[in-house]
PDB file of N, CA and C in Angstrom:
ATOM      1  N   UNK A   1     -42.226   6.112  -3.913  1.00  0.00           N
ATOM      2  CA  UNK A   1     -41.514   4.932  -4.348  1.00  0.00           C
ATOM      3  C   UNK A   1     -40.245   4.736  -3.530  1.00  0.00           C
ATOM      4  N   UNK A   2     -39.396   5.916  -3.099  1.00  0.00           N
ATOM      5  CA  UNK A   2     -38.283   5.469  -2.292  1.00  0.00           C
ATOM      6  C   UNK A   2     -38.721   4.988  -0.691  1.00  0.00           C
ATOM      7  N   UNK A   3     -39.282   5.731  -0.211  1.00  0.00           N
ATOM      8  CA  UNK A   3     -40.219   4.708   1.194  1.00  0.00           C
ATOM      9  C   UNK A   3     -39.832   2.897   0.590  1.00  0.00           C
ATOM     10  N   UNK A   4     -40.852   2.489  -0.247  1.00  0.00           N
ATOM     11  CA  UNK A   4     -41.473   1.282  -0.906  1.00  0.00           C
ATOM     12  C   UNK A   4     -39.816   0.560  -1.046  1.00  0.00           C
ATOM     13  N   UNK A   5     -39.273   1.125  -1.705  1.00  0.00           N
ATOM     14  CA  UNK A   5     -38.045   0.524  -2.190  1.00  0.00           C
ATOM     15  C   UNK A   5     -37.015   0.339  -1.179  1.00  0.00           C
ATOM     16  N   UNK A   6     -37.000   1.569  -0.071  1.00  0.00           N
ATOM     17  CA  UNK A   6     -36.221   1.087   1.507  1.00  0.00           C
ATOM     18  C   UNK A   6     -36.183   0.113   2.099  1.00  0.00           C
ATOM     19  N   UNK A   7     -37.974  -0.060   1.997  1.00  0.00           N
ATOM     20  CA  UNK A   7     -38.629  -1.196   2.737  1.00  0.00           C
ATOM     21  C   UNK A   7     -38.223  -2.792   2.585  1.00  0.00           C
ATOM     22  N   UNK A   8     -38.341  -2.422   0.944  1.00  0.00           N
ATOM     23  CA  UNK A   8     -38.249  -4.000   0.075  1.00  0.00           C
ATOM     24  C   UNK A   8     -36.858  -4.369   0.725  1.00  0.00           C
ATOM     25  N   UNK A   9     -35.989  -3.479   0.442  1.00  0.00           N
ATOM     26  CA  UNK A   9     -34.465  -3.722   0.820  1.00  0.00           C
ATOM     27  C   UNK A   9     -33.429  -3.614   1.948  1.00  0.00           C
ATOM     28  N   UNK A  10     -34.695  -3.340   2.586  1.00  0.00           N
ATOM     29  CA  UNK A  10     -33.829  -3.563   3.762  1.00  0.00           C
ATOM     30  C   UNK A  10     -33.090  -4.642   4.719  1.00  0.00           C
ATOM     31  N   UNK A  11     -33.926  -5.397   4.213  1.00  0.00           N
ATOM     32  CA  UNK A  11     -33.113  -6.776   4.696  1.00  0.00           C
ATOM     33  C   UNK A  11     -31.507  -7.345   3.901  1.00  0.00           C
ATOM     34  N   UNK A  12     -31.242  -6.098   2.886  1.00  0.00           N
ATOM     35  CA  UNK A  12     -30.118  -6.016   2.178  1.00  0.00           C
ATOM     36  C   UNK A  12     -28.878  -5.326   2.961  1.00  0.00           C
ATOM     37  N   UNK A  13     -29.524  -4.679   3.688  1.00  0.00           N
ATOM     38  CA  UNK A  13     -28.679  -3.871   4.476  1.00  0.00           C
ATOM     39  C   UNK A  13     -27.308  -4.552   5.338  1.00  0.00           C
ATOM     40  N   UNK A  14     -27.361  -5.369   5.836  1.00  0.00           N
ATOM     41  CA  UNK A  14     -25.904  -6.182   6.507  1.00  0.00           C
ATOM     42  C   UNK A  14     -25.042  -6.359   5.113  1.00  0.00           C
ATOM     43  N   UNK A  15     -25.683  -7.010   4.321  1.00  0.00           N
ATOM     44  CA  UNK A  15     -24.851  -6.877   3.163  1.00  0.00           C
ATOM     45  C   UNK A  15     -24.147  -6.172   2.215  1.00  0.00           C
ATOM     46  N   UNK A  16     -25.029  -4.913   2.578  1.00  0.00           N
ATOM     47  CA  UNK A  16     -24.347  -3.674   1.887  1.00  0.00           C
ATOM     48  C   UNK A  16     -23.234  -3.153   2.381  1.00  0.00           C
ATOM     49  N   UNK A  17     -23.490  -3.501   4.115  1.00  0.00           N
ATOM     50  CA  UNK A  17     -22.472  -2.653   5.278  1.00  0.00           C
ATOM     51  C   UNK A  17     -21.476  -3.165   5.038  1.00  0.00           C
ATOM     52  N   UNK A  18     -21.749  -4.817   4.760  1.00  0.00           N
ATOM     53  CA  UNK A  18     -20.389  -5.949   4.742  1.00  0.00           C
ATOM     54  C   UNK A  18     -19.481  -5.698   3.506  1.00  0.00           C
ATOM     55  N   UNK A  19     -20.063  -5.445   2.446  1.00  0.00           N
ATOM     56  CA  UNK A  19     -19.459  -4.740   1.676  1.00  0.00           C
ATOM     57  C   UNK A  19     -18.664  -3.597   1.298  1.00  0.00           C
ATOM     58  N   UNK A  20     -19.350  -3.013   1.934  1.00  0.00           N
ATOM     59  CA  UNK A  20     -18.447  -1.689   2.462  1.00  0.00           C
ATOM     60  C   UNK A  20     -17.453  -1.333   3.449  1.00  0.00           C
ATOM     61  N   UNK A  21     -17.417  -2.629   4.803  1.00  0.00           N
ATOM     62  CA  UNK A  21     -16.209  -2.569   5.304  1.00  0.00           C
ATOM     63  C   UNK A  21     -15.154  -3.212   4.517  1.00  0.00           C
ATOM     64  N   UNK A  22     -15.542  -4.146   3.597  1.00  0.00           N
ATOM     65  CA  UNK A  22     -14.581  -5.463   2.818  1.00  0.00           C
ATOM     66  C   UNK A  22     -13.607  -4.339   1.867  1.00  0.00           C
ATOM     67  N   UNK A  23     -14.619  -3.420   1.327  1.00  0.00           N
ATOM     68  CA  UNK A  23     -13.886  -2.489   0.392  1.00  0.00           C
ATOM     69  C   UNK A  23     -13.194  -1.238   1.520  1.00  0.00           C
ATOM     70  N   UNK A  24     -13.115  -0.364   2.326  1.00  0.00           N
ATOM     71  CA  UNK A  24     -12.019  -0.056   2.962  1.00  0.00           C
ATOM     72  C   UNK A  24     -11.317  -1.002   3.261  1.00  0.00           C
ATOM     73  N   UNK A  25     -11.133  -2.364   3.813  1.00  0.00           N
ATOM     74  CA  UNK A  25     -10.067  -2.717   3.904  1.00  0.00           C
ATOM     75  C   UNK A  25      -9.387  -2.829   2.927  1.00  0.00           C
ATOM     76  N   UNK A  26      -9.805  -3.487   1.931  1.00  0.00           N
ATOM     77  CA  UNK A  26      -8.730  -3.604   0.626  1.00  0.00           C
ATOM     78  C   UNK A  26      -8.256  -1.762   0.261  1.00  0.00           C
ATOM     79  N   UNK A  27      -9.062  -0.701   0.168  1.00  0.00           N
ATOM     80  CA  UNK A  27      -8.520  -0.031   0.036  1.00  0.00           C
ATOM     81  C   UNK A  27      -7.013   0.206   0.583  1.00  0.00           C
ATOM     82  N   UNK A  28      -7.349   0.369   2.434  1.00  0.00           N
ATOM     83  CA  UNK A  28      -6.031   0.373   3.437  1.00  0.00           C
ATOM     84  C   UNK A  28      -5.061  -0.490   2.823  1.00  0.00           C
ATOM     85  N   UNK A  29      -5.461  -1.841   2.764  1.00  0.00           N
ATOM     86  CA  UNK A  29      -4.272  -2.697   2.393  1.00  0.00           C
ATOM     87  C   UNK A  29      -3.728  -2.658   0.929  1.00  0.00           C
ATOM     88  N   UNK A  30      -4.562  -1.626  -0.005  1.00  0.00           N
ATOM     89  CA  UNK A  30      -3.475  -1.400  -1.583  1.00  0.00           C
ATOM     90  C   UNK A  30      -2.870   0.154  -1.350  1.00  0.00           C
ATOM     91  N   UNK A  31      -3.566   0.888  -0.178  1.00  0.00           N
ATOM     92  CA  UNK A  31      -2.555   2.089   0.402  1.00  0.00           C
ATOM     93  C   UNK A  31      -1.126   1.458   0.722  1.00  0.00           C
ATOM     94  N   UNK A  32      -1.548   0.757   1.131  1.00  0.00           N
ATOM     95  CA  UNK A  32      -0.461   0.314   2.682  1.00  0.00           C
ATOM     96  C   UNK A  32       1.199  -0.628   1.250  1.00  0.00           C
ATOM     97  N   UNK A  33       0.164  -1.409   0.444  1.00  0.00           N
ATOM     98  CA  UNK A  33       1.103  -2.133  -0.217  1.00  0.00           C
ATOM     99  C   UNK A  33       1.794  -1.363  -0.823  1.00  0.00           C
ATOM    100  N   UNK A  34       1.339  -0.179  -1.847  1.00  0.00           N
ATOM    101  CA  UNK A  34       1.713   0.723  -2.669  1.00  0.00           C
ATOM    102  C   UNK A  34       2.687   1.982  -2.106  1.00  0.00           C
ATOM    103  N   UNK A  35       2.982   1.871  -1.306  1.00  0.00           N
ATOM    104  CA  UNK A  35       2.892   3.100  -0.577  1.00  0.00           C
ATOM    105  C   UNK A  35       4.820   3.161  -0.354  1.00  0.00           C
ATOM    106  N   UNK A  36       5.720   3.994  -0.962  1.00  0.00           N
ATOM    107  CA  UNK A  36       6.795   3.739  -1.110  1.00  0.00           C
ATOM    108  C   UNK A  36       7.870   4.549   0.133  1.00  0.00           C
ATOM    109  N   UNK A  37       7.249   4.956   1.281  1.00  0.00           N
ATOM    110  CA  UNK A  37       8.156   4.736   2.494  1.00  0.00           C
ATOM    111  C   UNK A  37       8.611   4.412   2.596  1.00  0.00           C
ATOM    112  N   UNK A  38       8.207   2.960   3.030  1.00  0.00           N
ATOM    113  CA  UNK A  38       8.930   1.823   3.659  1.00  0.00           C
ATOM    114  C   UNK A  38      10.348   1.404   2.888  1.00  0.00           C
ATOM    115  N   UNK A  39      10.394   1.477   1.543  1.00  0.00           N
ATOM    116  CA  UNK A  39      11.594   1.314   0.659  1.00  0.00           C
ATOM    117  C   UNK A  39      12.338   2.751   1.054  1.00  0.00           C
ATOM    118  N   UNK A  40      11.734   4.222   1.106  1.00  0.00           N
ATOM    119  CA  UNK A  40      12.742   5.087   1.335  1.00  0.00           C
ATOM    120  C   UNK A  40      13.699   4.953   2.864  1.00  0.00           C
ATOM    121  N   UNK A  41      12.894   4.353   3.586  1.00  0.00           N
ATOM    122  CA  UNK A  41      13.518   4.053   4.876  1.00  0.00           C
ATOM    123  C   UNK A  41      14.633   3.009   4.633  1.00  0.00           C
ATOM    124  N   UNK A  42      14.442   1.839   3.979  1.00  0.00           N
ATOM    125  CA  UNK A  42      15.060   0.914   4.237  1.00  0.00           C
ATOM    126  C   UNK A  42      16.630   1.389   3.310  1.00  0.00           C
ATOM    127  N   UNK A  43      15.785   2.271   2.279  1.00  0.00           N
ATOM    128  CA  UNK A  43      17.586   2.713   1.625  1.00  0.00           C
ATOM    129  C   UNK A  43      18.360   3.386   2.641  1.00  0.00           C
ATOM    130  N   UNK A  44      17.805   4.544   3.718  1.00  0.00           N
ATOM    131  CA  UNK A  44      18.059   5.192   4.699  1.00  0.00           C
ATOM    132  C   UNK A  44      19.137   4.242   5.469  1.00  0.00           C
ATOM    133  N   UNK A  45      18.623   3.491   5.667  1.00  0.00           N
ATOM    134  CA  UNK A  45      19.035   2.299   6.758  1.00  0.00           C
ATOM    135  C   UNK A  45      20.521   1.911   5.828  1.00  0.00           C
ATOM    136  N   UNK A  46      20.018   1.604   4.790  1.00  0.00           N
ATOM    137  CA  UNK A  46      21.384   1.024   4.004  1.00  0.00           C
ATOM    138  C   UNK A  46      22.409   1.799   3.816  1.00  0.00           C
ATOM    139  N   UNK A  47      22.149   2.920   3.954  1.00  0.00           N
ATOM    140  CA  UNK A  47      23.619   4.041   3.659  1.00  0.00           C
ATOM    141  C   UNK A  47      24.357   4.209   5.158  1.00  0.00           C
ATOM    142  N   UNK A  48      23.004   4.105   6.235  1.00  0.00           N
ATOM    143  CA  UNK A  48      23.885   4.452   7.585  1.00  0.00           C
ATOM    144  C   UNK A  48      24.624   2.968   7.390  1.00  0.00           C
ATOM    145  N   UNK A  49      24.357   1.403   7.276  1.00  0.00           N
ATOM    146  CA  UNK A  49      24.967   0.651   7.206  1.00  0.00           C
ATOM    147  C   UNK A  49      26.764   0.456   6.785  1.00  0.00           C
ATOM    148  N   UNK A  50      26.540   1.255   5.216  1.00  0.00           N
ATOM    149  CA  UNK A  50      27.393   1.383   4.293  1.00  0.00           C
ATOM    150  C   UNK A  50      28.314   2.412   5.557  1.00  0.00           C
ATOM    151  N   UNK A  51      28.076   3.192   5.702  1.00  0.00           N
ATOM    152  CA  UNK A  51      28.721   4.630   6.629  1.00  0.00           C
ATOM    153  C   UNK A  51      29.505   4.107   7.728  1.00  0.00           C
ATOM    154  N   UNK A  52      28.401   3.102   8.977  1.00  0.00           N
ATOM    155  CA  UNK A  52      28.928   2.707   9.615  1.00  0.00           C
ATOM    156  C   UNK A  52      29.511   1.754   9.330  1.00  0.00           C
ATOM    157  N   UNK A  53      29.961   1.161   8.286  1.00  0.00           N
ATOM    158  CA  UNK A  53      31.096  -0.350   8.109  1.00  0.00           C
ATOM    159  C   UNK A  53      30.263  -1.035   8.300  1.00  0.00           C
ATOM    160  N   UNK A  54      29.300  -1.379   8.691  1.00  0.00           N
ATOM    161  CA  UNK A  54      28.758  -2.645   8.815  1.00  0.00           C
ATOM    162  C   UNK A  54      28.178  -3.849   7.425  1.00  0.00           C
ATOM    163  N   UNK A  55      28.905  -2.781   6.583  1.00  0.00           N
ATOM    164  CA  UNK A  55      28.619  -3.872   5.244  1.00  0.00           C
ATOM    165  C   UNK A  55      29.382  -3.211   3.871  1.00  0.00           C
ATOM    166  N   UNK A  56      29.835  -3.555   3.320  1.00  0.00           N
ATOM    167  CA  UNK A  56      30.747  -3.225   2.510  1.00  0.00           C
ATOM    168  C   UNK A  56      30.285  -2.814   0.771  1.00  0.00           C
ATOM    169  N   UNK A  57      30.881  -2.153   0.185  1.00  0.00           N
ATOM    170  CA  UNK A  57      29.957  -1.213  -1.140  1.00  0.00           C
ATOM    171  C   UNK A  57      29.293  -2.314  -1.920  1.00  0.00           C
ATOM    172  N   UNK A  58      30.082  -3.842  -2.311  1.00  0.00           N
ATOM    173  CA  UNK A  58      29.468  -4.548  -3.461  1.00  0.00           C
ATOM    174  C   UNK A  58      27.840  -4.596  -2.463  1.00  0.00           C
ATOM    175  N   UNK A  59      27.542  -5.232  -1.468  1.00  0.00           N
ATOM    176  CA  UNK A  59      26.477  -5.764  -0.534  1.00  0.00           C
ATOM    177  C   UNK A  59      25.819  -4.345  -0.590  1.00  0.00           C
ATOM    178  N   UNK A  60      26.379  -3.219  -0.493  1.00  0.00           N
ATOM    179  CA  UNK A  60      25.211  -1.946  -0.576  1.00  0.00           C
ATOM    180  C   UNK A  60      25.252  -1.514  -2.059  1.00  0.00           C
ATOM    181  N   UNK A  61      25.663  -2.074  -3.023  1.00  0.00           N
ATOM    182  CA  UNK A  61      25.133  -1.853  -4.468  1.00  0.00           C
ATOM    183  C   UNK A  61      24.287  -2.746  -4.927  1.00  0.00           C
ATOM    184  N   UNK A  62      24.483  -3.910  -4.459  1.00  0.00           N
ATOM    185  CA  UNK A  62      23.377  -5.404  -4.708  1.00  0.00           C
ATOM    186  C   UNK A  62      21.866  -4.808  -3.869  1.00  0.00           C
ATOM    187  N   UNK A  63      22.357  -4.594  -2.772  1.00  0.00           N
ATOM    188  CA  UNK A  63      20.794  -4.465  -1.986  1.00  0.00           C
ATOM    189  C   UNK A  63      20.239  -2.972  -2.347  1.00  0.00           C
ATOM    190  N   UNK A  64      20.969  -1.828  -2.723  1.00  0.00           N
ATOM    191  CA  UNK A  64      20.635  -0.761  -3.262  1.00  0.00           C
ATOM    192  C   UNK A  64      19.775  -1.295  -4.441  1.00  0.00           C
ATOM    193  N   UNK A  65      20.148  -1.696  -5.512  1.00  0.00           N
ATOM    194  CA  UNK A  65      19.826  -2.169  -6.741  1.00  0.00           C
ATOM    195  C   UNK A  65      18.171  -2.671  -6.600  1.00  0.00           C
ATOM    196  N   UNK A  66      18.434  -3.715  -5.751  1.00  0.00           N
ATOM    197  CA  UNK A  66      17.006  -4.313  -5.386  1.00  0.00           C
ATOM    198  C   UNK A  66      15.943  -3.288  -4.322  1.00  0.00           C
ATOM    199  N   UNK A  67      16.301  -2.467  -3.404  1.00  0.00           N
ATOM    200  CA  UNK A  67      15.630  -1.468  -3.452  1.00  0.00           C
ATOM    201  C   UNK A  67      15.247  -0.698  -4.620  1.00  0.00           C
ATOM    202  N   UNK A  68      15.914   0.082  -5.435  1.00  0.00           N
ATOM    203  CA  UNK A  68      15.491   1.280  -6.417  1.00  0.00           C
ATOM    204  C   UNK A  68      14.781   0.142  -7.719  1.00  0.00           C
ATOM    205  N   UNK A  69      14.828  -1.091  -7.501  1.00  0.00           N
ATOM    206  CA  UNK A  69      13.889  -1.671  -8.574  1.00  0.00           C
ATOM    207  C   UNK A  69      12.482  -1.833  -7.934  1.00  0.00           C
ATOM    208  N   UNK A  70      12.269  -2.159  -6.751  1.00  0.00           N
ATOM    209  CA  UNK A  70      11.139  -2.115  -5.920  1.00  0.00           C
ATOM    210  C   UNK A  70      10.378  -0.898  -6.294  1.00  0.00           C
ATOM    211  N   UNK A  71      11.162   0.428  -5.635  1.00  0.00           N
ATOM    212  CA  UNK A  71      10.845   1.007  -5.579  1.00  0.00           C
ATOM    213  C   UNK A  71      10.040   1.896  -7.114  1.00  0.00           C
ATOM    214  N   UNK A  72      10.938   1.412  -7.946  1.00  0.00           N
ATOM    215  CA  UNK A  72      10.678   1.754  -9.323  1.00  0.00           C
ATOM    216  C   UNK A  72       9.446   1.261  -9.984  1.00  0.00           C
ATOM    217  N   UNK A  73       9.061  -0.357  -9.611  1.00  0.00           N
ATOM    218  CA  UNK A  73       8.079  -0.771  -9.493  1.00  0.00           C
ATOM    219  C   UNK A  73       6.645  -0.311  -9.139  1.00  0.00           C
ATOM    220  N   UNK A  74       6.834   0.019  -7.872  1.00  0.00           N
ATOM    221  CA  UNK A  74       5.506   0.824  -6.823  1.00  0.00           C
ATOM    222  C   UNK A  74       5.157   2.137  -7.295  1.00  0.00           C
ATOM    223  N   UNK A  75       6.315   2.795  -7.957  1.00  0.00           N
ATOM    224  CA  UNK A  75       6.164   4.235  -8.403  1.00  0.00           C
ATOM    225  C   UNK A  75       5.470   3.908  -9.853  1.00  0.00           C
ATOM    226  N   UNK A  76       5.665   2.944 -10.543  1.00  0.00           N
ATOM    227  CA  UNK A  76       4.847   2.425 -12.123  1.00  0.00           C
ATOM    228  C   UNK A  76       3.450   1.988 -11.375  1.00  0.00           C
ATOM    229  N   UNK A  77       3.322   1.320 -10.693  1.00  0.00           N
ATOM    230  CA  UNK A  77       1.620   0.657 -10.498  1.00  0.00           C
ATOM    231  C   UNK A  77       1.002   1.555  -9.400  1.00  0.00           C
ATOM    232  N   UNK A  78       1.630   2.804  -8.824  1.00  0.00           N
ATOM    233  CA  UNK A  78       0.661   3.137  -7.890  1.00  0.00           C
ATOM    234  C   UNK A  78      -0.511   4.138  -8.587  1.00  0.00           C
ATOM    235  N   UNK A  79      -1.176   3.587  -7.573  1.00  0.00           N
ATOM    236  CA  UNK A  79      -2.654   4.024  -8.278  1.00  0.00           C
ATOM    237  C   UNK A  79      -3.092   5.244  -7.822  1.00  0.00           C
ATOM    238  N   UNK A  80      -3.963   6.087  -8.074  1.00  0.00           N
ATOM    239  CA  UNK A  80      -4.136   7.262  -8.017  1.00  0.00           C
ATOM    240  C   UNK A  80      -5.348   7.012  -6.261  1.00  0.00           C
ATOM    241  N   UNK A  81      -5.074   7.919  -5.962  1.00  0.00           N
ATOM    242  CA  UNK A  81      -5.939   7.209  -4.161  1.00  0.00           C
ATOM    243  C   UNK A  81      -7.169   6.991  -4.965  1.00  0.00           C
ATOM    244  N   UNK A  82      -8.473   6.262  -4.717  1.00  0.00           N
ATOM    245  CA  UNK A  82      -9.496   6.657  -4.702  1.00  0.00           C
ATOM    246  C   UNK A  82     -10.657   6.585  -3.499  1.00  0.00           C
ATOM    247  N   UNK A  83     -12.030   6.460  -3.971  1.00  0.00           N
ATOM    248  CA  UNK A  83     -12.726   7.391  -2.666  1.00  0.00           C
ATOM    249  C   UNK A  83     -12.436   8.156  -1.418  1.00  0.00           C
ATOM    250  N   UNK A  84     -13.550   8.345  -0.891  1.00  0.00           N
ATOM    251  CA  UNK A  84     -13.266   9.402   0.344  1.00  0.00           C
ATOM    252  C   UNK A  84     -13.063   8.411   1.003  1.00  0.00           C
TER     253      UNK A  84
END
């Protein structure tokens, strides 16, 4: 029966593949969204800012603020990885 059933379905096959690249990408791209680097960098960035003068404490407590809520965010909805 699995022969028989290959057979029947094989003309399913582009569609299955297509499916299966459609789902790694979305995987990559809810890695990629979720993924809370990019906020640890950008606080990085904001303290050398603050350090070097180039912006003054209220402007690095406002944009701090809105980082660690981001970030607070991504750390509540990130999802546990799944598949291989």
């Amino acid at each position: 029966m699995g022969l028989l059933t290959q057979l029947l379905t094989l003309p399913l096959a582009p569609v299955r593949g297509t499916v299966w690249v459609l789902d790694q990408v979305l995987l990559t791209a809810e890695n990629e969204f979720y993924d809370p680097e990019p906020v640890h960098e950008e606080l990085a960035a904001l303290e050398r800012q603050l350090l070097d003068g180039r912006i003054g404490p209220e402007e690095f407590d406002a944009r701090e603020d809105e980082l660690l809520d981001r970030l607070e965010w991504l750390q509540a909805r990130r999802r546990p990885p799944r598949g291989g």
